[in-house]
PDB file of N, CA and C in Angstrom:
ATOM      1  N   UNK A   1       0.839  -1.173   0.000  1.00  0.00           N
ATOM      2  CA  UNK A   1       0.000   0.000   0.000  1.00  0.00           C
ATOM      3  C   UNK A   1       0.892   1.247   0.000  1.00  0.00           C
ATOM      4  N   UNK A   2       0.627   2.274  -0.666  1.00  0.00           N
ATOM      5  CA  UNK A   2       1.044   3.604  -0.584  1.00  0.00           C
ATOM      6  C   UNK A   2       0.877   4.220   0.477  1.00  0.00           C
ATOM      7  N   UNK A   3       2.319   4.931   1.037  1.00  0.00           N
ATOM      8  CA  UNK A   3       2.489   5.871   2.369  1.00  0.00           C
ATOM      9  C   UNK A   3       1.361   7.211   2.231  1.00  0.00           C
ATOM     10  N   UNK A   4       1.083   7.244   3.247  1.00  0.00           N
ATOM     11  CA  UNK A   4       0.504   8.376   3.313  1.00  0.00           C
ATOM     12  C   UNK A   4       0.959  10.210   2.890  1.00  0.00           C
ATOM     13  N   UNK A   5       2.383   9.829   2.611  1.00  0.00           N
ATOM     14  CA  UNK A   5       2.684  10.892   1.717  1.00  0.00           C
ATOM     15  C   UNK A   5       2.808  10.880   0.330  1.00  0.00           C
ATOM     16  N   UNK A   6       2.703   9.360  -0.044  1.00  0.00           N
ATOM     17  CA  UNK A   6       2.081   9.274  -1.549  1.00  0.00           C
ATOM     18  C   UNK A   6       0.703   9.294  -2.207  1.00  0.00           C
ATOM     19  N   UNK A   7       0.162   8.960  -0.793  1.00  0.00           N
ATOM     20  CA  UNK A   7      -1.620   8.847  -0.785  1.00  0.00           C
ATOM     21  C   UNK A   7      -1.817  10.854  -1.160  1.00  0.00           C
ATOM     22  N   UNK A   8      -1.014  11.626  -0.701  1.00  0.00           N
ATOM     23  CA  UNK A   8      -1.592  13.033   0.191  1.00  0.00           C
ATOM     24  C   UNK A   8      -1.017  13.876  -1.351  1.00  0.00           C
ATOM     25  N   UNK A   9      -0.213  13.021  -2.014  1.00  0.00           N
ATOM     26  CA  UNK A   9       0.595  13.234  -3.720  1.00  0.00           C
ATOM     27  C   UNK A   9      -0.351  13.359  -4.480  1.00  0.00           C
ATOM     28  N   UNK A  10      -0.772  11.778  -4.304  1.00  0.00           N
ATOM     29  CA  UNK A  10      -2.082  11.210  -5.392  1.00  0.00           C
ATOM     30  C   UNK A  10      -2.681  12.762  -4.880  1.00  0.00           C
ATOM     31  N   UNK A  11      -3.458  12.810  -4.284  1.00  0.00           N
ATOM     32  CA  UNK A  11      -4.961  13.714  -4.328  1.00  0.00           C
ATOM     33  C   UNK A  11      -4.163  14.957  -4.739  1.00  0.00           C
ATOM     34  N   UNK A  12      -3.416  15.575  -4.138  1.00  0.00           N
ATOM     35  CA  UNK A  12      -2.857  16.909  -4.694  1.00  0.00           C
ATOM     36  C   UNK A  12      -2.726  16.959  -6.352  1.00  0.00           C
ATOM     37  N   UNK A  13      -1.913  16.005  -6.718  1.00  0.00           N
ATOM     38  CA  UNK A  13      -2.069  15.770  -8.324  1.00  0.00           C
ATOM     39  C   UNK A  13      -3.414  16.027  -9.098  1.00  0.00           C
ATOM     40  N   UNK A  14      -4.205  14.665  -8.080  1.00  0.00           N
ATOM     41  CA  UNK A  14      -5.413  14.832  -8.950  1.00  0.00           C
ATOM     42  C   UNK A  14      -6.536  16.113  -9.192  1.00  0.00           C
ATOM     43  N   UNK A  15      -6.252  16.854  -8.057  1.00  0.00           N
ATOM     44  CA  UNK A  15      -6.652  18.115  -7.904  1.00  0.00           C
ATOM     45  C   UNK A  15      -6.442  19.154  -8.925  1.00  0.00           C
ATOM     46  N   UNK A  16      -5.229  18.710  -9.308  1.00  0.00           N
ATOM     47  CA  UNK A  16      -4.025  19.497 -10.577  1.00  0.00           C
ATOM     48  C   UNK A  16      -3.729  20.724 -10.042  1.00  0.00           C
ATOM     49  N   UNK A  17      -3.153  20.496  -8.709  1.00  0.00           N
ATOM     50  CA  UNK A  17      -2.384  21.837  -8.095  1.00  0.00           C
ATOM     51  C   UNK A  17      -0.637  21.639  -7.577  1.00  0.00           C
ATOM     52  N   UNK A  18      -0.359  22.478  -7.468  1.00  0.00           N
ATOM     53  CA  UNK A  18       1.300  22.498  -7.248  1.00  0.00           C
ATOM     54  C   UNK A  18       1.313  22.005  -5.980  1.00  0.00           C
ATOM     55  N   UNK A  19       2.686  22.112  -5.343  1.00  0.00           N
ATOM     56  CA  UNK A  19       2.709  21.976  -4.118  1.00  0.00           C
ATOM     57  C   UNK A  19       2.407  23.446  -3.401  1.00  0.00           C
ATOM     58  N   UNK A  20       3.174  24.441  -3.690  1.00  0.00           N
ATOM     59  CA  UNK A  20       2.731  25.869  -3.137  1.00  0.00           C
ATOM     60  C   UNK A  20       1.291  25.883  -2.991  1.00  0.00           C
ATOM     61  N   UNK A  21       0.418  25.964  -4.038  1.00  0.00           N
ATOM     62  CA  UNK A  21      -1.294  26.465  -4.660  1.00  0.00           C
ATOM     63  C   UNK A  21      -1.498  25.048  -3.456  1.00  0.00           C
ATOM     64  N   UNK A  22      -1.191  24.161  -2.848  1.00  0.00           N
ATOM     65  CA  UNK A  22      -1.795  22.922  -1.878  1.00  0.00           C
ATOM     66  C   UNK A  22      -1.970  23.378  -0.619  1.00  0.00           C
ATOM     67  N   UNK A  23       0.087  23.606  -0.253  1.00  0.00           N
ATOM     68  CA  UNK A  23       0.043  24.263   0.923  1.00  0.00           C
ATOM     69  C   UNK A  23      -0.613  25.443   1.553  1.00  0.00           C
ATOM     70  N   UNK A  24      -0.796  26.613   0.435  1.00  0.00           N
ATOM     71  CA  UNK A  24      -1.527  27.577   0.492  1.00  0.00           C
ATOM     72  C   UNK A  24      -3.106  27.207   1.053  1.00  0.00           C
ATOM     73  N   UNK A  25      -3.659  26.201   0.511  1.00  0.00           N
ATOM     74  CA  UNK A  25      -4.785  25.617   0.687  1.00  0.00           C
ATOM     75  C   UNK A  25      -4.987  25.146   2.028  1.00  0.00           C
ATOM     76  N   UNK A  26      -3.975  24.455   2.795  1.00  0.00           N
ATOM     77  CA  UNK A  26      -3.774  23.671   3.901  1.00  0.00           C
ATOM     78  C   UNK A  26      -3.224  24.801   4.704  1.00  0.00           C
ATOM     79  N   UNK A  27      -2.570  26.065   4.586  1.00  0.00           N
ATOM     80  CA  UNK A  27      -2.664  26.876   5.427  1.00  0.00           C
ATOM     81  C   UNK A  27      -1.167  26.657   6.199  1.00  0.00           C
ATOM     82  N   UNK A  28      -0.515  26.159   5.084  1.00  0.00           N
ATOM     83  CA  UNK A  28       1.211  25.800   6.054  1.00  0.00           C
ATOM     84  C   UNK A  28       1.973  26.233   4.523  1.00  0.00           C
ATOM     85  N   UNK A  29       3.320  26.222   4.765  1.00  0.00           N
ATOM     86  CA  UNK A  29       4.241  26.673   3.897  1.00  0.00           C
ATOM     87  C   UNK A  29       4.709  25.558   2.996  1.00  0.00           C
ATOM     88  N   UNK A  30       5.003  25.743   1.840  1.00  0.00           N
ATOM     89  CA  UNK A  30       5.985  24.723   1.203  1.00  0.00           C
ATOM     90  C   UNK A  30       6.736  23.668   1.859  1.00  0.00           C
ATOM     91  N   UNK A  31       7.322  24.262   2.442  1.00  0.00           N
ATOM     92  CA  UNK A  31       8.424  23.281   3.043  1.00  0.00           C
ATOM     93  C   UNK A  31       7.482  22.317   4.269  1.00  0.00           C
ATOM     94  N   UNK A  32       6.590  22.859   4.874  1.00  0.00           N
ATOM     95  CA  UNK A  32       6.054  21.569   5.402  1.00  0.00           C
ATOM     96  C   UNK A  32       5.284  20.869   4.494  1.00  0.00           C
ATOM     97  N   UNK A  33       4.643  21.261   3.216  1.00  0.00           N
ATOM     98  CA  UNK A  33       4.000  20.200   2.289  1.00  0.00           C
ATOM     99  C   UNK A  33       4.783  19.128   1.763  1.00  0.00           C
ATOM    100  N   UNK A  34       6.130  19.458   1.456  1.00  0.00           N
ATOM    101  CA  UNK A  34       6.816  19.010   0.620  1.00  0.00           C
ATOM    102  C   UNK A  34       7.419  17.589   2.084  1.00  0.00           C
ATOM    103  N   UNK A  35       7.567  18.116   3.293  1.00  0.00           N
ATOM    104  CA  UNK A  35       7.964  17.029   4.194  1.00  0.00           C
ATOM    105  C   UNK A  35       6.702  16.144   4.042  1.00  0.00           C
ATOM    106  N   UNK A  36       5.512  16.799   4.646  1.00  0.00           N
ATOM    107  CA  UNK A  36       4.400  15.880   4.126  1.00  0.00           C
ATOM    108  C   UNK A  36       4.320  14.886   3.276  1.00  0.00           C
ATOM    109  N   UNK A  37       4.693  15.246   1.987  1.00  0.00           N
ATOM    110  CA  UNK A  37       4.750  14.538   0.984  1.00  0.00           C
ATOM    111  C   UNK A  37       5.784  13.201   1.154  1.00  0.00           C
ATOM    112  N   UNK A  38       6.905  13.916   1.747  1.00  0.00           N
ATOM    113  CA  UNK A  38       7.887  12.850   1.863  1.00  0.00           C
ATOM    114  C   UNK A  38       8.032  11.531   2.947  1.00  0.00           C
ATOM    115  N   UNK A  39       6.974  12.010   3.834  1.00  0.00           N
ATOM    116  CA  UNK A  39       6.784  10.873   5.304  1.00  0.00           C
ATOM    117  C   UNK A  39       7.453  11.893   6.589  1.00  0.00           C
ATOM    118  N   UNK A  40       8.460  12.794   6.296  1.00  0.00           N
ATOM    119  CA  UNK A  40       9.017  13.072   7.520  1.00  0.00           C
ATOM    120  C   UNK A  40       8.427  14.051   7.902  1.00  0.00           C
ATOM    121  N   UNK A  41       7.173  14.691   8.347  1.00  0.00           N
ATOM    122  CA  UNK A  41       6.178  15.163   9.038  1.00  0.00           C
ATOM    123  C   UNK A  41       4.812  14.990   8.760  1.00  0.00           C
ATOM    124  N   UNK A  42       4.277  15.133   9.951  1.00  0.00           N
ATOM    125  CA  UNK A  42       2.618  14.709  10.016  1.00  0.00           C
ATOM    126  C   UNK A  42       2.245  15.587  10.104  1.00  0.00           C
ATOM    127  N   UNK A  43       0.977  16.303   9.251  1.00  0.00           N
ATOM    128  CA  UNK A  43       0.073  17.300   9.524  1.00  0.00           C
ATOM    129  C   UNK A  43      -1.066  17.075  10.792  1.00  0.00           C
ATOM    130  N   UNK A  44      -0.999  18.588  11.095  1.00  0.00           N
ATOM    131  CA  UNK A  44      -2.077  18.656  12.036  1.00  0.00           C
ATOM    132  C   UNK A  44      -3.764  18.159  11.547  1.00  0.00           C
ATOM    133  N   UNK A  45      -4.740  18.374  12.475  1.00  0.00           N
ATOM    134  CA  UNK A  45      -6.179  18.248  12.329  1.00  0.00           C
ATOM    135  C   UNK A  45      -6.643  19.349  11.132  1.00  0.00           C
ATOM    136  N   UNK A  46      -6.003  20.388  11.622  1.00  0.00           N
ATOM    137  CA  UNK A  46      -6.471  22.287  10.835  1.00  0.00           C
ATOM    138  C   UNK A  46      -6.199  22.000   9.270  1.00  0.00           C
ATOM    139  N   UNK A  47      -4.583  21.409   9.236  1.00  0.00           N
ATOM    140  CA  UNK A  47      -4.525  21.213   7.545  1.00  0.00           C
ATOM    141  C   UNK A  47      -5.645  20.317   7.588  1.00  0.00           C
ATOM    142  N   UNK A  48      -5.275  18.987   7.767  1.00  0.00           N
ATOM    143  CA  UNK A  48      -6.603  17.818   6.985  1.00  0.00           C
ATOM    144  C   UNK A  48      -7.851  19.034   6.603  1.00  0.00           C
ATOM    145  N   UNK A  49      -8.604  18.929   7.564  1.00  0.00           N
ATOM    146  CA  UNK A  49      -9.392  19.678   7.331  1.00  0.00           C
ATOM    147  C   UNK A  49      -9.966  21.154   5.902  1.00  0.00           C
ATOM    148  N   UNK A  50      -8.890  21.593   6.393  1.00  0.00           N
ATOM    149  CA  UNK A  50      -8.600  22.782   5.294  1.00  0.00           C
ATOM    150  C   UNK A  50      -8.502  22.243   3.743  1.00  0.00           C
ATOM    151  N   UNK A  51      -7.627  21.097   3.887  1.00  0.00           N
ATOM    152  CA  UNK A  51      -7.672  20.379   2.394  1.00  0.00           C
ATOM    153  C   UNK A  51      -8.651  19.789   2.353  1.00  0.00           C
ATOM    154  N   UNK A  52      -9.300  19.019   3.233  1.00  0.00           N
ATOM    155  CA  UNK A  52     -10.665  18.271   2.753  1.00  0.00           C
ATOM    156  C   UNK A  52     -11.472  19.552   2.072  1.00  0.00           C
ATOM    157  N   UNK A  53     -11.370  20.491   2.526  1.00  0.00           N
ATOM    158  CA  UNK A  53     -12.672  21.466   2.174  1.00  0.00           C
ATOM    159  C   UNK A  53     -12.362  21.917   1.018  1.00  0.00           C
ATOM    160  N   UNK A  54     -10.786  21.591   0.306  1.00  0.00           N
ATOM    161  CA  UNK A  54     -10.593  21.969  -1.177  1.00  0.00           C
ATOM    162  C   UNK A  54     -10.722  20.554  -1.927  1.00  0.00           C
ATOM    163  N   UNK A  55     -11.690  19.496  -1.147  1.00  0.00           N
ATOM    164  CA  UNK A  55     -11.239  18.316  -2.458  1.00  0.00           C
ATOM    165  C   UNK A  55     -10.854  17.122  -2.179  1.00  0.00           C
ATOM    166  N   UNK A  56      -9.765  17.152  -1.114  1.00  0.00           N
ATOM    167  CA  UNK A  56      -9.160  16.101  -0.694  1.00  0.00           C
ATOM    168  C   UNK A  56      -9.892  14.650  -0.021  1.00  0.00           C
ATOM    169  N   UNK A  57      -9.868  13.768  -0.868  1.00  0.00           N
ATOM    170  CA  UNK A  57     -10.698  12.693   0.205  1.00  0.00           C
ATOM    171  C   UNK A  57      -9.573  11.973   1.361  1.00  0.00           C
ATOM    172  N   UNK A  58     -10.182  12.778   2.369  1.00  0.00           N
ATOM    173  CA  UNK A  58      -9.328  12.613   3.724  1.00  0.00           C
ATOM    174  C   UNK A  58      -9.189  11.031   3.928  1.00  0.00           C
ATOM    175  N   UNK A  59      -9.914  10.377   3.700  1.00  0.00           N
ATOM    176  CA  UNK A  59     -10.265   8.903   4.668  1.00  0.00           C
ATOM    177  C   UNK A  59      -9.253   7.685   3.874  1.00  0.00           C
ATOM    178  N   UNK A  60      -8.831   8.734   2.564  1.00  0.00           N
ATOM    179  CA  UNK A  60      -7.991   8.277   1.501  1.00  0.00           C
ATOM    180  C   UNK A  60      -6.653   8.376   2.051  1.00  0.00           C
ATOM    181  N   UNK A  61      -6.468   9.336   2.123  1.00  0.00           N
ATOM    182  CA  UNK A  61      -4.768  10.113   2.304  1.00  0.00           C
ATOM    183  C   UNK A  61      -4.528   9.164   3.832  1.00  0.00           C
ATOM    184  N   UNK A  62      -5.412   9.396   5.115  1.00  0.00           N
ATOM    185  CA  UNK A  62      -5.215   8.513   5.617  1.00  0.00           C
ATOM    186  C   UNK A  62      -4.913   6.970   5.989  1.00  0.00           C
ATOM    187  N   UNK A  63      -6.212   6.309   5.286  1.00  0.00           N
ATOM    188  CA  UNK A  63      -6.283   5.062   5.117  1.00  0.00           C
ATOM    189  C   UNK A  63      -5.809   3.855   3.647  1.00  0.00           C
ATOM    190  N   UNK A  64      -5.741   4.931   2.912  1.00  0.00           N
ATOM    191  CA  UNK A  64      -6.087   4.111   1.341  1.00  0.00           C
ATOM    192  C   UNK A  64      -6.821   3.401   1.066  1.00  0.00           C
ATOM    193  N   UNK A  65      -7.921   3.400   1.502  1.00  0.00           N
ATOM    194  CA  UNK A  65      -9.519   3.216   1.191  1.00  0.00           C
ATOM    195  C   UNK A  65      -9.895   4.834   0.815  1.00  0.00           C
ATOM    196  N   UNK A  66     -10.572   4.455  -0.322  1.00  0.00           N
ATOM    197  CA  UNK A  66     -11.158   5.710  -1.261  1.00  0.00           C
ATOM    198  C   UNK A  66     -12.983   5.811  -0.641  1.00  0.00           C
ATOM    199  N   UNK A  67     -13.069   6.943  -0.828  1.00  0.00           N
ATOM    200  CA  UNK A  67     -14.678   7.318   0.157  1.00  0.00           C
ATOM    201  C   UNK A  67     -15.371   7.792  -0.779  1.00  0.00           C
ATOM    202  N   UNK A  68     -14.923   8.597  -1.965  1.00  0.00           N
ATOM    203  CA  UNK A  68     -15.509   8.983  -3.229  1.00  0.00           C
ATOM    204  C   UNK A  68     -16.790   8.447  -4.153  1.00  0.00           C
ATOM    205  N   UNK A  69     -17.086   9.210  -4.541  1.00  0.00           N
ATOM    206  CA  UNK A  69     -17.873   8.127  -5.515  1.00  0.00           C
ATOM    207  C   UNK A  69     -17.261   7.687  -6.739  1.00  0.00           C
ATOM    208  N   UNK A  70     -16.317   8.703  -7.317  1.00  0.00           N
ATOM    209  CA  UNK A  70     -15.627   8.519  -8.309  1.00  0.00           C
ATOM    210  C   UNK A  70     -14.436   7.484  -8.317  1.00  0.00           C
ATOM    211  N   UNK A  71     -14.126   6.960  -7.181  1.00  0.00           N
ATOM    212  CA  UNK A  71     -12.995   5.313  -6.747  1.00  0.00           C
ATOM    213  C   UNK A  71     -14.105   4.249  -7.143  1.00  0.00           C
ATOM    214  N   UNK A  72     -15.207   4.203  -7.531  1.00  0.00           N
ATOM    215  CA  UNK A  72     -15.726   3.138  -7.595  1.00  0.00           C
ATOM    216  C   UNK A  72     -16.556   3.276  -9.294  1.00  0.00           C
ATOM    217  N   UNK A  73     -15.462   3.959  -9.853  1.00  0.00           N
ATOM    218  CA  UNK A  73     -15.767   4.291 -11.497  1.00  0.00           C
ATOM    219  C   UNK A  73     -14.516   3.821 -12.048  1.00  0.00           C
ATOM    220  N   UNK A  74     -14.787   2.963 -13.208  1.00  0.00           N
ATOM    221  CA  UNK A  74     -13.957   2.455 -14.226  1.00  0.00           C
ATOM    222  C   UNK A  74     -12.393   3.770 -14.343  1.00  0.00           C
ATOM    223  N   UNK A  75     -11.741   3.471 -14.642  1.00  0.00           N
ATOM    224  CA  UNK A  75     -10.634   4.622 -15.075  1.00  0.00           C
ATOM    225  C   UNK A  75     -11.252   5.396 -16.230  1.00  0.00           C
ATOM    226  N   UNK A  76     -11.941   4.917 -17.354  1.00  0.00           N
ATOM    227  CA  UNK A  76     -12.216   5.995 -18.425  1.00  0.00           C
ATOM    228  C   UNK A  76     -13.339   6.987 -18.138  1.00  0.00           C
ATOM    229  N   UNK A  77     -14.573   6.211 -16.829  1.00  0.00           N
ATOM    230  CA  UNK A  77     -15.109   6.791 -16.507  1.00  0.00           C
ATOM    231  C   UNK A  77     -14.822   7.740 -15.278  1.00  0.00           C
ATOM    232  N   UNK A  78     -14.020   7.257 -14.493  1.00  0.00           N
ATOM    233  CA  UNK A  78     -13.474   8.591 -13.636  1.00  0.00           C
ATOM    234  C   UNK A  78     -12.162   9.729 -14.481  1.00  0.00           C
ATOM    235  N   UNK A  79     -11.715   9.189 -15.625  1.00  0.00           N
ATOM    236  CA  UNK A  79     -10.817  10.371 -16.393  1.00  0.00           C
ATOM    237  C   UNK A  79     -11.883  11.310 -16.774  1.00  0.00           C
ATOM    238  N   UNK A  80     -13.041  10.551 -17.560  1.00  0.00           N
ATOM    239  CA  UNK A  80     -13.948  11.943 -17.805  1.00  0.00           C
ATOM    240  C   UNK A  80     -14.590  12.594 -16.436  1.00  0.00           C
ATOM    241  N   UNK A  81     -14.658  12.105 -15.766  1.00  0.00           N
ATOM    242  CA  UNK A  81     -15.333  13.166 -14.251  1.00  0.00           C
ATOM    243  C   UNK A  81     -14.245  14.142 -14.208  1.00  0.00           C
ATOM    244  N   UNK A  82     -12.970  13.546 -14.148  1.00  0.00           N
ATOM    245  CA  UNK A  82     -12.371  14.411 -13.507  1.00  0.00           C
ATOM    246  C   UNK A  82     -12.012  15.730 -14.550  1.00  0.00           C
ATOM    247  N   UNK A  83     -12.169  15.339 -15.960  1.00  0.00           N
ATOM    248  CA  UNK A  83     -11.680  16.132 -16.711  1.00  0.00           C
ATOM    249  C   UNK A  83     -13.031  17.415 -16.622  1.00  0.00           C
ATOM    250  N   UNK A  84     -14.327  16.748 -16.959  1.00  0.00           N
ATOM    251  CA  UNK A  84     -15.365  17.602 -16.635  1.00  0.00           C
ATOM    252  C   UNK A  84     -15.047  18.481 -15.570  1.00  0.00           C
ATOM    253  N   UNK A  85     -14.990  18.158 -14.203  1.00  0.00           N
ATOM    254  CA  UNK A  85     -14.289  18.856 -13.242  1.00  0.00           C
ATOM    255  C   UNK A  85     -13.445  20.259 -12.869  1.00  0.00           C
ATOM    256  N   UNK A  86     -12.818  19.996 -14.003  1.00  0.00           N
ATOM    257  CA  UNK A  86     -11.502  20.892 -14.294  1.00  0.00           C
ATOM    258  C   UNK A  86     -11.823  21.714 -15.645  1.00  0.00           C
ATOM    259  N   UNK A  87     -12.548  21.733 -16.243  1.00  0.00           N
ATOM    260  CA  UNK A  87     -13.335  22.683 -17.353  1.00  0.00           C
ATOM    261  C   UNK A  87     -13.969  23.706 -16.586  1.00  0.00           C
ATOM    262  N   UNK A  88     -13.892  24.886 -17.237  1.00  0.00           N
ATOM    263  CA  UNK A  88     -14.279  26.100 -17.136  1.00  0.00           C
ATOM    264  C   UNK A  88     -15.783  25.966 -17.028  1.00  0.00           C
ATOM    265  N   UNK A  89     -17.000  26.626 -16.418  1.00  0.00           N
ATOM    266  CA  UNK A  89     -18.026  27.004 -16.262  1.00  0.00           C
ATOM    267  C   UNK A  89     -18.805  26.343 -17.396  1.00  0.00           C
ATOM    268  N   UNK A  90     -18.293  27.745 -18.159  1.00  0.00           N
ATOM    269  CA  UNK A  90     -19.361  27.300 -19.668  1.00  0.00           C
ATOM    270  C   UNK A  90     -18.807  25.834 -20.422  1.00  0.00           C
ATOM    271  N   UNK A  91     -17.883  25.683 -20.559  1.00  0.00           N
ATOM    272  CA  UNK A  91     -17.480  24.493 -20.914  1.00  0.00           C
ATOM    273  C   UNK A  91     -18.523  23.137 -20.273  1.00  0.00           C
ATOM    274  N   UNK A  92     -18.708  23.384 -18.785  1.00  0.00           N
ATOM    275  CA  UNK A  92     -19.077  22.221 -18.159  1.00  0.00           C
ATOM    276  C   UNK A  92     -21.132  22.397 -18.470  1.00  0.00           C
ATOM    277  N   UNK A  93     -21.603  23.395 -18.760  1.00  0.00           N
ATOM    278  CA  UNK A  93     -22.461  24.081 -19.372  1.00  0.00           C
ATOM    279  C   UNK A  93     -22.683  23.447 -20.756  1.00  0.00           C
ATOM    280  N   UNK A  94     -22.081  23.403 -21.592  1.00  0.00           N
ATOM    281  CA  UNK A  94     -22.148  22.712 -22.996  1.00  0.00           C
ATOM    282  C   UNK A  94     -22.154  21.306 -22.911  1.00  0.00           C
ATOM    283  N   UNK A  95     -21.126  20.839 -22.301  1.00  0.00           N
ATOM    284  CA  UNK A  95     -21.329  19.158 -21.750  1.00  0.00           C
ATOM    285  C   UNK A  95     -22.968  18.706 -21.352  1.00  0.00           C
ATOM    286  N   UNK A  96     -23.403  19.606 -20.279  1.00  0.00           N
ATOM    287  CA  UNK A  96     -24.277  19.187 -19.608  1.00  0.00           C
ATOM    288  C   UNK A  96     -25.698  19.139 -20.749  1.00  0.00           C
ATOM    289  N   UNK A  97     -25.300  20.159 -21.413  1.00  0.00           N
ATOM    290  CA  UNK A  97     -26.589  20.514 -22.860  1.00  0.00           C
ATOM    291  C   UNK A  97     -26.472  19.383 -23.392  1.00  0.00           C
ATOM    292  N   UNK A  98     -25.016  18.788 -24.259  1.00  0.00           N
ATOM    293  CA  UNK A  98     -24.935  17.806 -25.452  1.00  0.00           C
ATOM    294  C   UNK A  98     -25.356  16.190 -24.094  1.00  0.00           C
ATOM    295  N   UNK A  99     -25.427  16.005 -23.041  1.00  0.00           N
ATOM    296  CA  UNK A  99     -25.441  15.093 -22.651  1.00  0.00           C
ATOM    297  C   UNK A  99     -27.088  15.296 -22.395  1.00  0.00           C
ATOM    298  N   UNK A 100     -27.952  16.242 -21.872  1.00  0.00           N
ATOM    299  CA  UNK A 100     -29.415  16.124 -22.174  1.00  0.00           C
ATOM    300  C   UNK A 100     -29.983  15.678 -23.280  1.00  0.00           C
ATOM    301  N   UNK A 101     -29.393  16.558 -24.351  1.00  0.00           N
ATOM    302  CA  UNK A 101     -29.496  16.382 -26.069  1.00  0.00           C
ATOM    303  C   UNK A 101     -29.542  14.612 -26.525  1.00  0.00           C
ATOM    304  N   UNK A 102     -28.768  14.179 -25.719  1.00  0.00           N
ATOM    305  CA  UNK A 102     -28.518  12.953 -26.043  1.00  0.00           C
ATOM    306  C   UNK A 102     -29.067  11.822 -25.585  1.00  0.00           C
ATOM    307  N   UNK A 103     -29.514  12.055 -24.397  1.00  0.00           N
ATOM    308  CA  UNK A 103     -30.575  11.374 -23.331  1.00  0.00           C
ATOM    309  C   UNK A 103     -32.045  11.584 -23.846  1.00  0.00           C
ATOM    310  N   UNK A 104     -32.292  12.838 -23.648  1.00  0.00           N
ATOM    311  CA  UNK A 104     -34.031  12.437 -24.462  1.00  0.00           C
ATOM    312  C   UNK A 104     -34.245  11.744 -25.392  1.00  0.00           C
ATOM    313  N   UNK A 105     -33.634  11.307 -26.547  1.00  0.00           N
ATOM    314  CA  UNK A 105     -33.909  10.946 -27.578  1.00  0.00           C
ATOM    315  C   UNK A 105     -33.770   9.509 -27.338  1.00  0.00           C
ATOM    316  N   UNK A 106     -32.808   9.032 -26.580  1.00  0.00           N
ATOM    317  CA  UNK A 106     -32.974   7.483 -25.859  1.00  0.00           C
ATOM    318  C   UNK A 106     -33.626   7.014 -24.639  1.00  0.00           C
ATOM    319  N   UNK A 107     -34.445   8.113 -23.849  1.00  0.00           N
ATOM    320  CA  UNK A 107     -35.489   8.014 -23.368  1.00  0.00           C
ATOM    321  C   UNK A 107     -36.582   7.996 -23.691  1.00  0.00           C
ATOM    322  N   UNK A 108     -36.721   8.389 -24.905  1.00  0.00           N
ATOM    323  CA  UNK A 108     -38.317   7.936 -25.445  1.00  0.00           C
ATOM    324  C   UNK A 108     -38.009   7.161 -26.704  1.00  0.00           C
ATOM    325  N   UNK A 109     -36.922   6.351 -27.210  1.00  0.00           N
ATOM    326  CA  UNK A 109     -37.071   5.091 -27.403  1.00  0.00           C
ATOM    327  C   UNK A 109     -36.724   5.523 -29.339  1.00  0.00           C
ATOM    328  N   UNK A 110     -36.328   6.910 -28.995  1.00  0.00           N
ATOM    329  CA  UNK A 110     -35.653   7.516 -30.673  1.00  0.00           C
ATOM    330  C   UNK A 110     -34.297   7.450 -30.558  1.00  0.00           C
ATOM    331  N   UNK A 111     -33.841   6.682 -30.813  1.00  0.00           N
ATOM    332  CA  UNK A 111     -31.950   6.028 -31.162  1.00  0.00           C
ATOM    333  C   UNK A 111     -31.664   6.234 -32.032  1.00  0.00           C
ATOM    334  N   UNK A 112     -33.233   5.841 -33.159  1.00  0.00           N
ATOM    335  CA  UNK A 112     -32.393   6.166 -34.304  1.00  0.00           C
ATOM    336  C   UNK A 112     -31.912   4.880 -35.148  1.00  0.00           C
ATOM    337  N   UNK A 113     -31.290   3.106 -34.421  1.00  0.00           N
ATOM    338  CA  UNK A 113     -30.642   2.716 -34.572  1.00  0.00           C
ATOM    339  C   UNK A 113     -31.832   1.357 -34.913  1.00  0.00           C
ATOM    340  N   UNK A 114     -31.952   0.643 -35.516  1.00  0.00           N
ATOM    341  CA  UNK A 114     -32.494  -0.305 -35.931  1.00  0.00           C
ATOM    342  C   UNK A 114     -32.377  -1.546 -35.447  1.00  0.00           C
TER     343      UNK A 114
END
């Protein structure tokens, strides 16, 4: 199993933030993220916290059991969550249109497909 400073990697990554833009988040400096990261210090209650509230699935970084809903999605289907995710407003706005667009018509049984 992955250390808890590779577990605390994973989510920062997946977040798609630096280490600075993390620590900033968690409310401590670089240099304690970066120990974080490495095993040779433990964060307090205040960080966890602070990062859970940007994202972080805590129960993860701790345990390596995933709490998400998205750990219990295929990889192609959690690449698109996450990519949706990380799109701009209107972007995630147009998705949400072409994916209605696409649903009614196979909810009332017009596919189209023979």
């Amino acid at each position: 199993m992955d250390s808890f400073g590779e577990r605390l990697r994973s989510e920062r990554e997946r977040l798609g933030l630096t280490q600075d833009e993390f620590s900033e988040k968690g409310g401590v400096k670089k240099r304690a993220q970066i120990n974080y990261e490495k095993g040779e210090r433990n964060p307090d209650s205040t960080y966890l916290a602070a990062i859970a509230a940007a994202g972080v699935d805590i129960v993860y970084v701790i345990t390596g059991v995933r709490t998400t809903p998205a750990a219990a999605l295929s990889p192609r289907a959690a690449a698109l969550v996450d990519n949706f995710e990380h799109m701009a407003d209107e972007d995630k706005r147009a998705i949400e249109r072409l994916a209605d667009a696409v649903q009614k018509p196979q909810a009332q049984g017009l596919t189209g497909t023979k």
